[in-house]
N, C-alpha and C. Protein backbone atom coordinates (compact mmCIF):
# COMPACT_ATOMS: atom_id res chain seq x y z
N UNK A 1 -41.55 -24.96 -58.55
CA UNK A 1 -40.55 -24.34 -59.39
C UNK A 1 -40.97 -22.90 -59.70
N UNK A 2 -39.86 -22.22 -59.96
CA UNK A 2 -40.26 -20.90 -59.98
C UNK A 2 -40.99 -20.53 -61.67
N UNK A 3 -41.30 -19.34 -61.70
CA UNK A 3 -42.22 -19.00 -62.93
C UNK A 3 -41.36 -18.36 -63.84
N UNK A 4 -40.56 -18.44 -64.75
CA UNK A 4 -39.60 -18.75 -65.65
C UNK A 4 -40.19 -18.17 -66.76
N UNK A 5 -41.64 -18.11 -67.30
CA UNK A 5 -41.85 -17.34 -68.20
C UNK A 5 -42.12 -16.09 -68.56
N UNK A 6 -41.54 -16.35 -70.26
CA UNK A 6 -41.19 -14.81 -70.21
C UNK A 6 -39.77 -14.60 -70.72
N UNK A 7 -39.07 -15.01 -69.58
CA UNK A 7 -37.43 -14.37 -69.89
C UNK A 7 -37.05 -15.15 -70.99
N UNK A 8 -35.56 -14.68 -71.49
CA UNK A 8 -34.86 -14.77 -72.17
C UNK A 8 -33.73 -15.62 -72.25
N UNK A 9 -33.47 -16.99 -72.88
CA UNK A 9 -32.50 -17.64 -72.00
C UNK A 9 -31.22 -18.21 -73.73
N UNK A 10 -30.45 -18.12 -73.22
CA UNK A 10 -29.65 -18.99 -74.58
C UNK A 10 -29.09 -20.24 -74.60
N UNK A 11 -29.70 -20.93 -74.89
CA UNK A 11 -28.67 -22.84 -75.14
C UNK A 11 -27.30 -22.81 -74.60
N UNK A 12 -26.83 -23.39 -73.80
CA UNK A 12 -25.52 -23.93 -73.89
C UNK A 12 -25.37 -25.75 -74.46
N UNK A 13 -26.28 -26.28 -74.79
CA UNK A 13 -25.81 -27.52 -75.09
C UNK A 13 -26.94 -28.20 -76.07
N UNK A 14 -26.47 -28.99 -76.69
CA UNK A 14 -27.13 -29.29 -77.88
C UNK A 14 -26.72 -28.83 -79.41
N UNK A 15 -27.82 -29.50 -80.18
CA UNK A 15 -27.61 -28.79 -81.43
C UNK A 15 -28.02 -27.24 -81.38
N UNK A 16 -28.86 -26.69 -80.82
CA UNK A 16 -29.10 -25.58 -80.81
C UNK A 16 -28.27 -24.54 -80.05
N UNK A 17 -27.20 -25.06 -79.21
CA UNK A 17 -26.11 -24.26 -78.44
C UNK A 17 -25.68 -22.86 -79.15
N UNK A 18 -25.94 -21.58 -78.01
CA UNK A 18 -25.45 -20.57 -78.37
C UNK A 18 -26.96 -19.55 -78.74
N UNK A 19 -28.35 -20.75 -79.50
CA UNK A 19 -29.45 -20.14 -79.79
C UNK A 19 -30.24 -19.18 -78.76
N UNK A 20 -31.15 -18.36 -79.16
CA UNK A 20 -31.51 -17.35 -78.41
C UNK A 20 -32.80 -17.41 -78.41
N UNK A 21 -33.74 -17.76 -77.41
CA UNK A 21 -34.89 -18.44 -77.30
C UNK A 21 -35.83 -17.92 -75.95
N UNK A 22 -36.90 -17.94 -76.33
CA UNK A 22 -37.81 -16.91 -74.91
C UNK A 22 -38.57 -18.47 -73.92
N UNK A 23 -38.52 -18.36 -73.04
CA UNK A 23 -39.06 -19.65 -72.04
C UNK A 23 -40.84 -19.27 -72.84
N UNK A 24 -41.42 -20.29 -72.92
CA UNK A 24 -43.01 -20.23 -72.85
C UNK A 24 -43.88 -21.35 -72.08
N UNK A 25 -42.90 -21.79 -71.06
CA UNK A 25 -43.81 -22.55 -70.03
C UNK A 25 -42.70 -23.22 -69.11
N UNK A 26 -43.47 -23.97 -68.75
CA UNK A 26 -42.64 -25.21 -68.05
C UNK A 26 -42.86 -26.60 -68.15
N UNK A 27 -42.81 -27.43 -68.29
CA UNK A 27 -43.04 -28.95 -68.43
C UNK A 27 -44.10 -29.17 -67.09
N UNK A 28 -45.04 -30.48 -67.56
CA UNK A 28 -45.94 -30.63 -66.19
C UNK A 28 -44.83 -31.22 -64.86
N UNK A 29 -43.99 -32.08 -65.37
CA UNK A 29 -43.13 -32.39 -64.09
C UNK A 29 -42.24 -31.15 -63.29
N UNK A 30 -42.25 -29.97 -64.01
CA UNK A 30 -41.65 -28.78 -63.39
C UNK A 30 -40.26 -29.18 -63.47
N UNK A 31 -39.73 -29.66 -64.06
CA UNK A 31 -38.24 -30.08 -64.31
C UNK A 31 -37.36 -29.12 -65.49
N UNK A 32 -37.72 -29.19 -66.36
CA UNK A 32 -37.58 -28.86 -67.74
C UNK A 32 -38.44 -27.06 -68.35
N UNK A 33 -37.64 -26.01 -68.97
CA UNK A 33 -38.39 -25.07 -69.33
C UNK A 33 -38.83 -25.37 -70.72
N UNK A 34 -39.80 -24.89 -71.53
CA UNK A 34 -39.98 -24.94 -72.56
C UNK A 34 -39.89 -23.76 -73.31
N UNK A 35 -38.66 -24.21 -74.26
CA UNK A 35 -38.48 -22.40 -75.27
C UNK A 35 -38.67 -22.68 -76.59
N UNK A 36 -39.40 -21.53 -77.18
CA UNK A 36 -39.34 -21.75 -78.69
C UNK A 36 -38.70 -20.15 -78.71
N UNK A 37 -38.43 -19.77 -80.32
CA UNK A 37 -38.04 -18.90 -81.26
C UNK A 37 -38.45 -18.38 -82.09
N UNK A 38 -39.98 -19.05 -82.49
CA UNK A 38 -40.92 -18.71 -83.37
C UNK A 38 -40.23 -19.56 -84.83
N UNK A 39 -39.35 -19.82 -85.03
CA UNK A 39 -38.08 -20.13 -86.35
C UNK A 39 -38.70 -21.67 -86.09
N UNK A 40 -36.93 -22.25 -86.03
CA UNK A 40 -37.03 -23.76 -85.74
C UNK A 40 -38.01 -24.06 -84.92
N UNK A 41 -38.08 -23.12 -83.27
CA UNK A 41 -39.09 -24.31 -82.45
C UNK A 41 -39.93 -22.97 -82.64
N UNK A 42 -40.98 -23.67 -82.95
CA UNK A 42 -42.95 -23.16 -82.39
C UNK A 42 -43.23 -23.25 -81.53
N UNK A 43 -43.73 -21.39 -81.03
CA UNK A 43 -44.61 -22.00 -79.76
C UNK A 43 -45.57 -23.42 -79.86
N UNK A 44 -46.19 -23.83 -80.56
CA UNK A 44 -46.76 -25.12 -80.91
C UNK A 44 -46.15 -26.08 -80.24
N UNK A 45 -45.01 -26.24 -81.04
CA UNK A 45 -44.12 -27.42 -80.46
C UNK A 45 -42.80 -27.30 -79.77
N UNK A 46 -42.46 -26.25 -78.26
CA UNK A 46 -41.61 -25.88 -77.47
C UNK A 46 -40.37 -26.68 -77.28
N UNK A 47 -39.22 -26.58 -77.78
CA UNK A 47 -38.40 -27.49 -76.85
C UNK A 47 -38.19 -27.76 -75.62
N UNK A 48 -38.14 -28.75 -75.14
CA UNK A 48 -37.68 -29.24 -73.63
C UNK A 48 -36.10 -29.11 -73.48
N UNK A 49 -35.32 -28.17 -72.49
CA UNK A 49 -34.34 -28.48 -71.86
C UNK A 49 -34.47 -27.79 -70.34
N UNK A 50 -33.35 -28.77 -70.05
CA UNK A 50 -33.26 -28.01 -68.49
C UNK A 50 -33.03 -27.31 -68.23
N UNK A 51 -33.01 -26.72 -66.73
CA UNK A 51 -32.84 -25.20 -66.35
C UNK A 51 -31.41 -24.78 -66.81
N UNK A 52 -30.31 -25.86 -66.04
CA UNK A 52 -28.94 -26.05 -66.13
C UNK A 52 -28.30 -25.95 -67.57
N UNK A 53 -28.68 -26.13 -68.48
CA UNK A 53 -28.57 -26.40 -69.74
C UNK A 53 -28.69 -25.17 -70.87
N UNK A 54 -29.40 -24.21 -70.07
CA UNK A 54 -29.50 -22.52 -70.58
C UNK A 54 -28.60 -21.37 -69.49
N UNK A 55 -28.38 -20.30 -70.05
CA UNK A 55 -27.77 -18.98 -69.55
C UNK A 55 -29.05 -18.03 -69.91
N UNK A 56 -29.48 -18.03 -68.33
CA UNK A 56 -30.50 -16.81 -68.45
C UNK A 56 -30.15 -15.44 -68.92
N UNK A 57 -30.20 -14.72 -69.89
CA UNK A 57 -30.09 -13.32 -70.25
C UNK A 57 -31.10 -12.62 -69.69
N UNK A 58 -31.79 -12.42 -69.18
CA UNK A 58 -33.07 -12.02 -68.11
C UNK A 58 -33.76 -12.69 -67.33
N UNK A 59 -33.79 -11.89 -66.14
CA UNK A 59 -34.30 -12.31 -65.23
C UNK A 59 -35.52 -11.67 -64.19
N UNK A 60 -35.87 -11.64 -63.09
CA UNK A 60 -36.78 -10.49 -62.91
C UNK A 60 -36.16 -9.82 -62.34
N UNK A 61 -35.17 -9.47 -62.15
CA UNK A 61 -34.17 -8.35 -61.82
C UNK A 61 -34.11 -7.42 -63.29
N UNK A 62 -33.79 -7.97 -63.89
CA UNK A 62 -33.39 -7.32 -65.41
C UNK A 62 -34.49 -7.95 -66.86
N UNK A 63 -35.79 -7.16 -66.98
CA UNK A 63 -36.57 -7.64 -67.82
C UNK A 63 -36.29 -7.15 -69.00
N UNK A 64 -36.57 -7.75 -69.95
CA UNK A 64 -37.04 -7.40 -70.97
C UNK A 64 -38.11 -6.64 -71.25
N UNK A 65 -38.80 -5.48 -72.00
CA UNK A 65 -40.10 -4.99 -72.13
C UNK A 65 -40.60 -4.94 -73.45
N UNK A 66 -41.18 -5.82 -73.74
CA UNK A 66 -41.72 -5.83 -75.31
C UNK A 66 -43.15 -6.42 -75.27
N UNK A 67 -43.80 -5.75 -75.98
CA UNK A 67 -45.53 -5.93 -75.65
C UNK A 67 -45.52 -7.69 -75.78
N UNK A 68 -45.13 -8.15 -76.57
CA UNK A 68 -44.89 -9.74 -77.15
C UNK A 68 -44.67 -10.54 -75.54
N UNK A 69 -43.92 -10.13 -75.36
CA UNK A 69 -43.10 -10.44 -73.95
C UNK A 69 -44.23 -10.26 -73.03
N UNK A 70 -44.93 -9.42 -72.74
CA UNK A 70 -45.70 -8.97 -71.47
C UNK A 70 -46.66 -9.89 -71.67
N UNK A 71 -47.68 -10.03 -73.31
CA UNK A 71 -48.56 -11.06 -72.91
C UNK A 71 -48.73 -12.07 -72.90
N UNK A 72 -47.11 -12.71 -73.29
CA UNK A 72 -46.78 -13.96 -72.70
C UNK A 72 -46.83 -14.13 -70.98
N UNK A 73 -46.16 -13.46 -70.60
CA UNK A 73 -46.38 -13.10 -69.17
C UNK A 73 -47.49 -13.30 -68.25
N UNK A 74 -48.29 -12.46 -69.30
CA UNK A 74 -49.98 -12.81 -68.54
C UNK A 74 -51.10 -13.87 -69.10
N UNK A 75 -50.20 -14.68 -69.71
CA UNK A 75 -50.83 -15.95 -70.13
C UNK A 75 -51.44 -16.08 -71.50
N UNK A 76 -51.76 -14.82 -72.20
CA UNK A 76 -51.90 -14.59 -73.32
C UNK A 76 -51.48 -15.65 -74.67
N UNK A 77 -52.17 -15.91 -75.66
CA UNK A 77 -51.31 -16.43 -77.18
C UNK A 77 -50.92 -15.53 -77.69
N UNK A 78 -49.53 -16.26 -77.79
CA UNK A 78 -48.56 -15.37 -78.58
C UNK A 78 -48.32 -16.88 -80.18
N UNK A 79 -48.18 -15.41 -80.81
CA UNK A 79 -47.73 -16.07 -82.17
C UNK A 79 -46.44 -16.36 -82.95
N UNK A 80 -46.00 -17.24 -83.63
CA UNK A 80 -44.38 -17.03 -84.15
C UNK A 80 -43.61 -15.92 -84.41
N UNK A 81 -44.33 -15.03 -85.55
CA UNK A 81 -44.09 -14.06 -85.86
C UNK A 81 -43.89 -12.66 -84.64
N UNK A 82 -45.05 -12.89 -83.69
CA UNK A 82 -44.69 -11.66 -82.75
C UNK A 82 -43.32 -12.27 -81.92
N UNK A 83 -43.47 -13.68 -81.48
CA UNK A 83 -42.37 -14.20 -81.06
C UNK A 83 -40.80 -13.74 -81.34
N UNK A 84 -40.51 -13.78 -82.71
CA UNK A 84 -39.80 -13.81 -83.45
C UNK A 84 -39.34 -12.05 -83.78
N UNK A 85 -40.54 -11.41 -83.51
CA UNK A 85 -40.18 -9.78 -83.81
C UNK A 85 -39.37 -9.45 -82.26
N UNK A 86 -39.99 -9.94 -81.18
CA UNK A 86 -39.67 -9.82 -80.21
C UNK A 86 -38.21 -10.23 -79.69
N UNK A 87 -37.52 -11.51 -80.33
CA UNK A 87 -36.55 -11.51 -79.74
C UNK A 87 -35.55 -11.09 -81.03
N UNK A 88 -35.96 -10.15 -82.21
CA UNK A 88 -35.20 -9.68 -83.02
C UNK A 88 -34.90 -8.49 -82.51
N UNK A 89 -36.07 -8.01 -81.73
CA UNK A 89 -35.27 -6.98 -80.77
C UNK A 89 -34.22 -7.21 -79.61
N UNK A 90 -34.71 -8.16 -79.08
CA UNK A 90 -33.52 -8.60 -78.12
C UNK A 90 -32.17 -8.24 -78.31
N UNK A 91 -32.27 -9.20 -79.59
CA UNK A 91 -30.67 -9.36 -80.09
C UNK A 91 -30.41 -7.28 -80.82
N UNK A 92 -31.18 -7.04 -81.13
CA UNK A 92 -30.64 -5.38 -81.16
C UNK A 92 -29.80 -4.98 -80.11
N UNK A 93 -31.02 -5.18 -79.22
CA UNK A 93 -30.38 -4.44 -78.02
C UNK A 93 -29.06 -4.72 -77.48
N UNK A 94 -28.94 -6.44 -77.74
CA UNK A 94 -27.71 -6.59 -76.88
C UNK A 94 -26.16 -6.37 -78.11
N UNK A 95 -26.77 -5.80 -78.79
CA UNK A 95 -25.87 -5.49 -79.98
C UNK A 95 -25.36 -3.81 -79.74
N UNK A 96 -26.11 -3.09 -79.42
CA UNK A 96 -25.89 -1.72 -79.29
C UNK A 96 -25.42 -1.61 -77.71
């Protein structure tokens, strides 16, 4: 499966539908991405959904650049709070 972390993806289904959430892994079966928000889900404790089940807003065509972002990227711990600053920019951006 491809390497998924990093980007930016939003819920289409569930209770969380519509939410705006950064991938931070993948499940060991490679089925499932795992996103938190720093908010409801913790990096700690990632939600599981499927690929099908999100709308990628970035991709590696179109990244995101936020230091938060990059050292997730390179495998780095990231924390709620940087988590959370990070995709408060997101949503700026896609606001302006």
């Amino acid at each position: 499966m491809y390497d998924y972390t990093g980007w930016i993806v939003r819920a289409n289904a569930g209770r969380d539908r519509d939410g705006i959430f950064c991938v931070v892994g993948v499940d060991q079966e490679q089925v499932r991405l795992l996103l938190a928000d720093g908010k409801r889900r913790k990096v700690s404790r990632p939600k599981r959904k499927k690929l099908g089940h999100v709308t990628c807003l970035t991709d590696s065509r179109h990244q995101f650049d936020h230091p938060a972002i990059q050292r997730l990227k390179q495998g780095e711990a990231l924390s709620d709070k940087e988590l959370r600053r990070a995709l408060a920019a997101f949503r700026d951006q896609l606001e302006v």
